[in-house]
PDB file of N, CA and C in Angstrom:
ATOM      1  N   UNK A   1     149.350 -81.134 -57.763  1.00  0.00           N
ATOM      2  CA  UNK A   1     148.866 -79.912 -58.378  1.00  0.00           C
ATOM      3  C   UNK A   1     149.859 -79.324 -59.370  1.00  0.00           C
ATOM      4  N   UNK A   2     150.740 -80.080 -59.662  1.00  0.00           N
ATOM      5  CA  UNK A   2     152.036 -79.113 -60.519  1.00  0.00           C
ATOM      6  C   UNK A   2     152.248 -78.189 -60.101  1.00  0.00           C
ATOM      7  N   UNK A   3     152.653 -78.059 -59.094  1.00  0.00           N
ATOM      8  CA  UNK A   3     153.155 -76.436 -58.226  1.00  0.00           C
ATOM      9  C   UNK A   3     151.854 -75.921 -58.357  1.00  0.00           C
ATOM     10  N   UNK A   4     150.615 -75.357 -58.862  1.00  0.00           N
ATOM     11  CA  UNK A   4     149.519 -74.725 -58.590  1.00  0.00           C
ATOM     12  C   UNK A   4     149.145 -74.554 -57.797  1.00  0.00           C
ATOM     13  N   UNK A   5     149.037 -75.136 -56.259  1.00  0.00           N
ATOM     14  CA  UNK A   5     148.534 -75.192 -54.740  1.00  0.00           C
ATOM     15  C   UNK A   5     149.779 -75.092 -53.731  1.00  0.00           C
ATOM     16  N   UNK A   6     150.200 -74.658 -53.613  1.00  0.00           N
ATOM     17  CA  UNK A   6     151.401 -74.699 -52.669  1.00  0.00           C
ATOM     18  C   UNK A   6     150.657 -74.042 -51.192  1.00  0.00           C
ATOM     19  N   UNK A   7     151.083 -75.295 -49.853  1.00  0.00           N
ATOM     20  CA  UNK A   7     150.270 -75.363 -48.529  1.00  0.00           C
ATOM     21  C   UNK A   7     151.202 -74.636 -47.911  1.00  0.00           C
ATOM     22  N   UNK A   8     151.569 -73.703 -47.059  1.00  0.00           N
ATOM     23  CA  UNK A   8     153.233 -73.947 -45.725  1.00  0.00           C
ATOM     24  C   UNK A   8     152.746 -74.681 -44.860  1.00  0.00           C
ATOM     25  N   UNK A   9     153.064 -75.036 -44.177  1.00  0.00           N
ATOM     26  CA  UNK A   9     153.194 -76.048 -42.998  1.00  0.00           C
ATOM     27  C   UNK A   9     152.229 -75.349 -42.226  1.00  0.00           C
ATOM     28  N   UNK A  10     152.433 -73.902 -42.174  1.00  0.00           N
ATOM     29  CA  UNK A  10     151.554 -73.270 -40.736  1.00  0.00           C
ATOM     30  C   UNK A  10     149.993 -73.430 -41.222  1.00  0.00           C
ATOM     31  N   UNK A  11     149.512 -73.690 -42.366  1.00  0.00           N
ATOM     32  CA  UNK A  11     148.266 -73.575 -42.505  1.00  0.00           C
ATOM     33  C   UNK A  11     147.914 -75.300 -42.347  1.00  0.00           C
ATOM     34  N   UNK A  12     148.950 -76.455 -42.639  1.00  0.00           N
ATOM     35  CA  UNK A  12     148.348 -77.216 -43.181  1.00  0.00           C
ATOM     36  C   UNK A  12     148.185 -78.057 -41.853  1.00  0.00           C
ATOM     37  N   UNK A  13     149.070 -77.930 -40.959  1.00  0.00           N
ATOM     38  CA  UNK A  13     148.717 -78.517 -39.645  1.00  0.00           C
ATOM     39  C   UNK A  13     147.624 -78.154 -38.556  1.00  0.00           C
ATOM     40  N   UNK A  14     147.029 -76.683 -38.650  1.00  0.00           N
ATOM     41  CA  UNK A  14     145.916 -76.220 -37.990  1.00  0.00           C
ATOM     42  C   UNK A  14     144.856 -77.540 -38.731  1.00  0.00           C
ATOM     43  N   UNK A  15     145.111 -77.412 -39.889  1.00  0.00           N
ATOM     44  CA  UNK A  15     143.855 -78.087 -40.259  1.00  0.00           C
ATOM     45  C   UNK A  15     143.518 -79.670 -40.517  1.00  0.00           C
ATOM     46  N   UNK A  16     144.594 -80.437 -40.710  1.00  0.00           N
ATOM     47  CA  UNK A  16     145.045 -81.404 -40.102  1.00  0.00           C
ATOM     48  C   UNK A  16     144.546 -81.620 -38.445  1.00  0.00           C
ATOM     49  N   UNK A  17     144.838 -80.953 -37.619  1.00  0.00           N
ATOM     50  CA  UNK A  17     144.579 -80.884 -35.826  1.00  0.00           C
ATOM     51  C   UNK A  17     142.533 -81.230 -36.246  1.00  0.00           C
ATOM     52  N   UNK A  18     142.108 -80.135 -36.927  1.00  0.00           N
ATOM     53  CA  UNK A  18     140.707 -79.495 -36.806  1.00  0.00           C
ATOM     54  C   UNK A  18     139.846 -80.895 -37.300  1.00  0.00           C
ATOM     55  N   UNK A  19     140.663 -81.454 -38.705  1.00  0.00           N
ATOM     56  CA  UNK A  19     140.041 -82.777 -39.433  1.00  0.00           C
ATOM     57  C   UNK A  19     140.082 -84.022 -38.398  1.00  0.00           C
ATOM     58  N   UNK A  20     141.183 -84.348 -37.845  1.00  0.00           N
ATOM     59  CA  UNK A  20     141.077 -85.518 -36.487  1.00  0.00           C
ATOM     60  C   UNK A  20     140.266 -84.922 -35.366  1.00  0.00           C
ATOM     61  N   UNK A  21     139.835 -83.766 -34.858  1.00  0.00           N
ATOM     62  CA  UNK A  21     139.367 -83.587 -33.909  1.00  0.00           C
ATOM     63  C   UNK A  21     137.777 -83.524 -34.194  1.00  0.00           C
ATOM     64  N   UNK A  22     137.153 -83.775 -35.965  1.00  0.00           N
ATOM     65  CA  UNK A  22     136.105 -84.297 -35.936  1.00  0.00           C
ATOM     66  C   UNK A  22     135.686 -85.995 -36.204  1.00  0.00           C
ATOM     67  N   UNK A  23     137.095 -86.324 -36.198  1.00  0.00           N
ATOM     68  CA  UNK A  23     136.982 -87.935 -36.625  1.00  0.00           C
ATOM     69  C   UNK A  23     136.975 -88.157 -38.323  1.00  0.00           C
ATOM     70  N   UNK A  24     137.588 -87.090 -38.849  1.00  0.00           N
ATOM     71  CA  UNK A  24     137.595 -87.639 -39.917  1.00  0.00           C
ATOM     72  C   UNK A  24     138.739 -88.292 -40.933  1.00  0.00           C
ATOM     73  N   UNK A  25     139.773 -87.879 -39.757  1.00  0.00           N
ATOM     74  CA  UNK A  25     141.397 -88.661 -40.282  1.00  0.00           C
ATOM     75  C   UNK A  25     141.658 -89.141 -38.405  1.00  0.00           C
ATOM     76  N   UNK A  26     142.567 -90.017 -38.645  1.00  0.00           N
ATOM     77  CA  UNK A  26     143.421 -90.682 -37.471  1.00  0.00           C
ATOM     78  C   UNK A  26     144.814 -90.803 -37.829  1.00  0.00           C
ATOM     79  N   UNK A  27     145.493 -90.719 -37.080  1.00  0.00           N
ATOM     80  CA  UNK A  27     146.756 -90.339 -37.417  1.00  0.00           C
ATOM     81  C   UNK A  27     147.760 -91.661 -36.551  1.00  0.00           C
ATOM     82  N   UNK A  28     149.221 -92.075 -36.998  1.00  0.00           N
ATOM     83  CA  UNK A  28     149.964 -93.118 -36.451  1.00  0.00           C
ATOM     84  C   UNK A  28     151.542 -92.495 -36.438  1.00  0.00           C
ATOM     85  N   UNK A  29     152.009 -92.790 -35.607  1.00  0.00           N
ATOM     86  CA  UNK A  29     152.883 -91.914 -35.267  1.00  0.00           C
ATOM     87  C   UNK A  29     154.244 -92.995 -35.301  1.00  0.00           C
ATOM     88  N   UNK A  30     155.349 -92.930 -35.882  1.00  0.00           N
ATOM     89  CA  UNK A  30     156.670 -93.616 -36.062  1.00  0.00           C
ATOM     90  C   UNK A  30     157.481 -93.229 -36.362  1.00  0.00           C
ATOM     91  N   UNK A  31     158.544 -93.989 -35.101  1.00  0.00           N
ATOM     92  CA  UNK A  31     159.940 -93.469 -34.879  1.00  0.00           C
ATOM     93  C   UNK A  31     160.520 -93.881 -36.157  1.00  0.00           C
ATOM     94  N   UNK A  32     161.626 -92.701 -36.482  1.00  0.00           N
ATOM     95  CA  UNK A  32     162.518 -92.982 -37.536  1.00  0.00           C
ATOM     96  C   UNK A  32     163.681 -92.251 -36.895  1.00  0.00           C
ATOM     97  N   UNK A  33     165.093 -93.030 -36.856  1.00  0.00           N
ATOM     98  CA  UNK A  33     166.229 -92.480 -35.993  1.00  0.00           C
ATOM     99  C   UNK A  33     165.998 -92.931 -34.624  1.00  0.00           C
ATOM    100  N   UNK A  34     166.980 -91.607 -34.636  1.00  0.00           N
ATOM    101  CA  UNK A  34     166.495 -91.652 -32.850  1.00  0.00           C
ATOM    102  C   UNK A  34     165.998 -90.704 -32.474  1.00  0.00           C
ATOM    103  N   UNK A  35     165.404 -89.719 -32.863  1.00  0.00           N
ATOM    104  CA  UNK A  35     164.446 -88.290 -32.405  1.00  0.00           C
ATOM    105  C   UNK A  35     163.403 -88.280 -32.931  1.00  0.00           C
ATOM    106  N   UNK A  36     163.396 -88.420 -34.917  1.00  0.00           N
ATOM    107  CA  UNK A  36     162.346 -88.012 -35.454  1.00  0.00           C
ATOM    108  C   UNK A  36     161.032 -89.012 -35.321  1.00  0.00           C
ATOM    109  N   UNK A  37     159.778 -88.506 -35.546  1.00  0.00           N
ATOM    110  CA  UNK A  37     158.903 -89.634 -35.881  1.00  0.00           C
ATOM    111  C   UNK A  37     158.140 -88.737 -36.901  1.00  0.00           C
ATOM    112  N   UNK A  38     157.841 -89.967 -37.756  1.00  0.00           N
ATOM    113  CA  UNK A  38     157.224 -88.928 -38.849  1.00  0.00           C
ATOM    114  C   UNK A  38     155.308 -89.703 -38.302  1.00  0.00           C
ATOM    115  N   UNK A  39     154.505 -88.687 -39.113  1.00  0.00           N
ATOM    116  CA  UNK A  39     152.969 -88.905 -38.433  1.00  0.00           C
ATOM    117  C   UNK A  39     152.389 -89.235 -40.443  1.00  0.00           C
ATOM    118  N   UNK A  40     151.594 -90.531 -40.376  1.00  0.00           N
ATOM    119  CA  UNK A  40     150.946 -90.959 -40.892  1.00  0.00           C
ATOM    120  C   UNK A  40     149.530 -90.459 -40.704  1.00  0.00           C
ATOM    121  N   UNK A  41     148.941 -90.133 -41.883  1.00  0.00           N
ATOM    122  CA  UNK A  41     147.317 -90.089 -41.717  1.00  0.00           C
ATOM    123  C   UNK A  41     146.859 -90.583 -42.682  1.00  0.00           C
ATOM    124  N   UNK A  42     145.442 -90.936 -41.874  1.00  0.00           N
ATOM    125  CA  UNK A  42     144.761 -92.104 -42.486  1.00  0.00           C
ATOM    126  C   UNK A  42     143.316 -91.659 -42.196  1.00  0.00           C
ATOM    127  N   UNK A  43     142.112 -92.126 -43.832  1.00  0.00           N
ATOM    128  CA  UNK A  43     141.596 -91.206 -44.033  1.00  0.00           C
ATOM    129  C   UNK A  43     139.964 -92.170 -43.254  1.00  0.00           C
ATOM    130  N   UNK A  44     139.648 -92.203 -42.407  1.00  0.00           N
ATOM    131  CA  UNK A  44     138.476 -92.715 -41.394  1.00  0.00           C
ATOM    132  C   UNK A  44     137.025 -92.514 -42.876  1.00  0.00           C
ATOM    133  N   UNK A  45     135.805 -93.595 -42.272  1.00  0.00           N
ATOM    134  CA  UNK A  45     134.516 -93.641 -43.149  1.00  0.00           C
ATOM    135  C   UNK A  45     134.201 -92.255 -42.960  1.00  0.00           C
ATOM    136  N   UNK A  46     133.835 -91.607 -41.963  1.00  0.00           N
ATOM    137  CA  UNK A  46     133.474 -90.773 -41.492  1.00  0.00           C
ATOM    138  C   UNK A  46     134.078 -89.358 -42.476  1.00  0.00           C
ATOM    139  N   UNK A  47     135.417 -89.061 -42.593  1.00  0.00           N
ATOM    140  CA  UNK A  47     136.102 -88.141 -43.666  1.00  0.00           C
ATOM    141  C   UNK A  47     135.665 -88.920 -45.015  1.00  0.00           C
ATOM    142  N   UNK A  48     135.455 -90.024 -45.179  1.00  0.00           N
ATOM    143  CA  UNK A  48     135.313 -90.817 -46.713  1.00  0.00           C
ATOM    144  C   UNK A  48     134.155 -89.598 -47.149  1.00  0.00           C
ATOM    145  N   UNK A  49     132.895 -89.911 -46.085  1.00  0.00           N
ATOM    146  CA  UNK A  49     131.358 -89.171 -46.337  1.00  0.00           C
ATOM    147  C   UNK A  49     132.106 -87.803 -45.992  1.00  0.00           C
ATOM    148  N   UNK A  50     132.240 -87.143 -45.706  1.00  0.00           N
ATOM    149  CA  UNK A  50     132.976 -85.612 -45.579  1.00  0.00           C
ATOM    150  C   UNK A  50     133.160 -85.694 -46.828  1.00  0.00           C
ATOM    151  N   UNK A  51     133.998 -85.725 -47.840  1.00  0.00           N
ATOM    152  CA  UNK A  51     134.951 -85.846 -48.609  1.00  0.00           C
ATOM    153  C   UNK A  51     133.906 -85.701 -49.862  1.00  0.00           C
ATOM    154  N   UNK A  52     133.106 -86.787 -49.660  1.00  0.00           N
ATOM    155  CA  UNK A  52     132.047 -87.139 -50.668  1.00  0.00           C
ATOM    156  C   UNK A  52     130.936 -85.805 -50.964  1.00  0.00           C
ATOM    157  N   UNK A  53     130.860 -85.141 -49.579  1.00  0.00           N
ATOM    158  CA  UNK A  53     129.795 -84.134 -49.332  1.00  0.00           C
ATOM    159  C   UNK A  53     130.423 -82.799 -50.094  1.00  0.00           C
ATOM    160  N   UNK A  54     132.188 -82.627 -49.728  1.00  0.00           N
ATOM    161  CA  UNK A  54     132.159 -81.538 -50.172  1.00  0.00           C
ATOM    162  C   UNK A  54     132.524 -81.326 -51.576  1.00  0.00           C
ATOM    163  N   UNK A  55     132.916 -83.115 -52.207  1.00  0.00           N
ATOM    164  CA  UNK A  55     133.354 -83.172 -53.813  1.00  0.00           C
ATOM    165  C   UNK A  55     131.741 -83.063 -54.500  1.00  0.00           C
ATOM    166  N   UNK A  56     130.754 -83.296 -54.201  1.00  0.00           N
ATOM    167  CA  UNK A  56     128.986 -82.859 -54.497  1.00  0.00           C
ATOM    168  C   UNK A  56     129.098 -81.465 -54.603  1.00  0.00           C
ATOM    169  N   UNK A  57     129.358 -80.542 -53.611  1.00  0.00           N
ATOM    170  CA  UNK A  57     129.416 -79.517 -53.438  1.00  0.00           C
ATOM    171  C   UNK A  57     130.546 -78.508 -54.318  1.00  0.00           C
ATOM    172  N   UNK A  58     131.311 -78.865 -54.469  1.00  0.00           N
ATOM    173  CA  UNK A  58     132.071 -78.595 -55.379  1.00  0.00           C
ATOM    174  C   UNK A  58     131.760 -78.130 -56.893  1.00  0.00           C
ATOM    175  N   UNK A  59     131.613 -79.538 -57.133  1.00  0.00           N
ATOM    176  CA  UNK A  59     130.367 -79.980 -58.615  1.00  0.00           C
ATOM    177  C   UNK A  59     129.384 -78.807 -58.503  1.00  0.00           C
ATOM    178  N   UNK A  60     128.269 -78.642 -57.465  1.00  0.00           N
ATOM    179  CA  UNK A  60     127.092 -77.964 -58.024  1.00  0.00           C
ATOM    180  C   UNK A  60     127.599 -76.942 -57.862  1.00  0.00           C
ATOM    181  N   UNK A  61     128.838 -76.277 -57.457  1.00  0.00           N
ATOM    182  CA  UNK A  61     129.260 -74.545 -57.495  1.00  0.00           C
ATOM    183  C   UNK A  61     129.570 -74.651 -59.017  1.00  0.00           C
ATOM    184  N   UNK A  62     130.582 -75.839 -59.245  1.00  0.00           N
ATOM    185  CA  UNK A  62     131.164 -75.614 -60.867  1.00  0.00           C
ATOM    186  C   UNK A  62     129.851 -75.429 -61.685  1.00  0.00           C
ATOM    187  N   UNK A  63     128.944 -76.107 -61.650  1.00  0.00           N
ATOM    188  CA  UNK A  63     127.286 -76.121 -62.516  1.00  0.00           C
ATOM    189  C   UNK A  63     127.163 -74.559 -62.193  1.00  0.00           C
ATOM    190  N   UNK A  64     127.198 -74.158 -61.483  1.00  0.00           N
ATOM    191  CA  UNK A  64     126.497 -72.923 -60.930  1.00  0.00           C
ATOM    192  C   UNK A  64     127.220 -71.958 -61.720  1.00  0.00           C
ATOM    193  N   UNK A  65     128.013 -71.589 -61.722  1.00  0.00           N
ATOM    194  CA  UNK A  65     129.132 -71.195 -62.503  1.00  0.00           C
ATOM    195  C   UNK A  65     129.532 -70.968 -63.623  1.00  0.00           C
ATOM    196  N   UNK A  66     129.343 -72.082 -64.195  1.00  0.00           N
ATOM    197  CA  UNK A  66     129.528 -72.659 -65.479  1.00  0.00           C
ATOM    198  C   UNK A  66     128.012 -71.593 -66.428  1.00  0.00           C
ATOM    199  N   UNK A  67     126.801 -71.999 -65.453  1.00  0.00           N
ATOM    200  CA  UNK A  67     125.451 -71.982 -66.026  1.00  0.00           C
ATOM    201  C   UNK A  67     125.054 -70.284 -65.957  1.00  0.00           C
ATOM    202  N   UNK A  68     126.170 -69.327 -64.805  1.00  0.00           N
ATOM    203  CA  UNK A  68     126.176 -67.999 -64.659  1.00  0.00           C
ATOM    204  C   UNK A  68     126.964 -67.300 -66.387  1.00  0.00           C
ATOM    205  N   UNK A  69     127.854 -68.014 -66.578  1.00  0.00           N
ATOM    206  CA  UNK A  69     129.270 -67.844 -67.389  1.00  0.00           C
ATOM    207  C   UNK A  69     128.365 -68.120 -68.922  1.00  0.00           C
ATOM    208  N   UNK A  70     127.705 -68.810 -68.839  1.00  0.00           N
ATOM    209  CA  UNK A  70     127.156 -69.635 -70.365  1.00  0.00           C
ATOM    210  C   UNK A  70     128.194 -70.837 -71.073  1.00  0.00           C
ATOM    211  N   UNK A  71     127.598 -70.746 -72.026  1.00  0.00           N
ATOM    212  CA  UNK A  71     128.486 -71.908 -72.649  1.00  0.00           C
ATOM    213  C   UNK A  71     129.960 -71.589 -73.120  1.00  0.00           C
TER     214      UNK A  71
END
């Protein structure tokens, strides 16, 4: 985003938790050191169609928008 979107951590892991707990990411978990493990996610068919539904949705707000605004 070029700095434009900036997440903190406290928002981005609630929602992260909320996205695997509908199946739409899975996550892999690996040791690095000896304490840390960093968590991989990985994006399931199931989030693919999520993803797809809300980039549609997206689109017809921008149309919507766009068509409120004029040319």
């Amino acid at each position: 985003t070029n700095g434009q979107i900036k997440i903190a951590e406290g928002t981005m892991y609630p929602i992260l938790y909320k996205l695997q707990d509908k199946g739409y990411i899975s996550d892999r978990q690996v040791k690095v050191g000896k304490r840390q493990t960093r968590v991989y996610y990985h994006l399931e068919p199931a989030g693919k169609e999520y993803l797809s539904q809300l980039t549609h949705d997206y689109y017809q707000m921008i149309d919507a928008i766009q068509a409120v605004l004029g040319p």
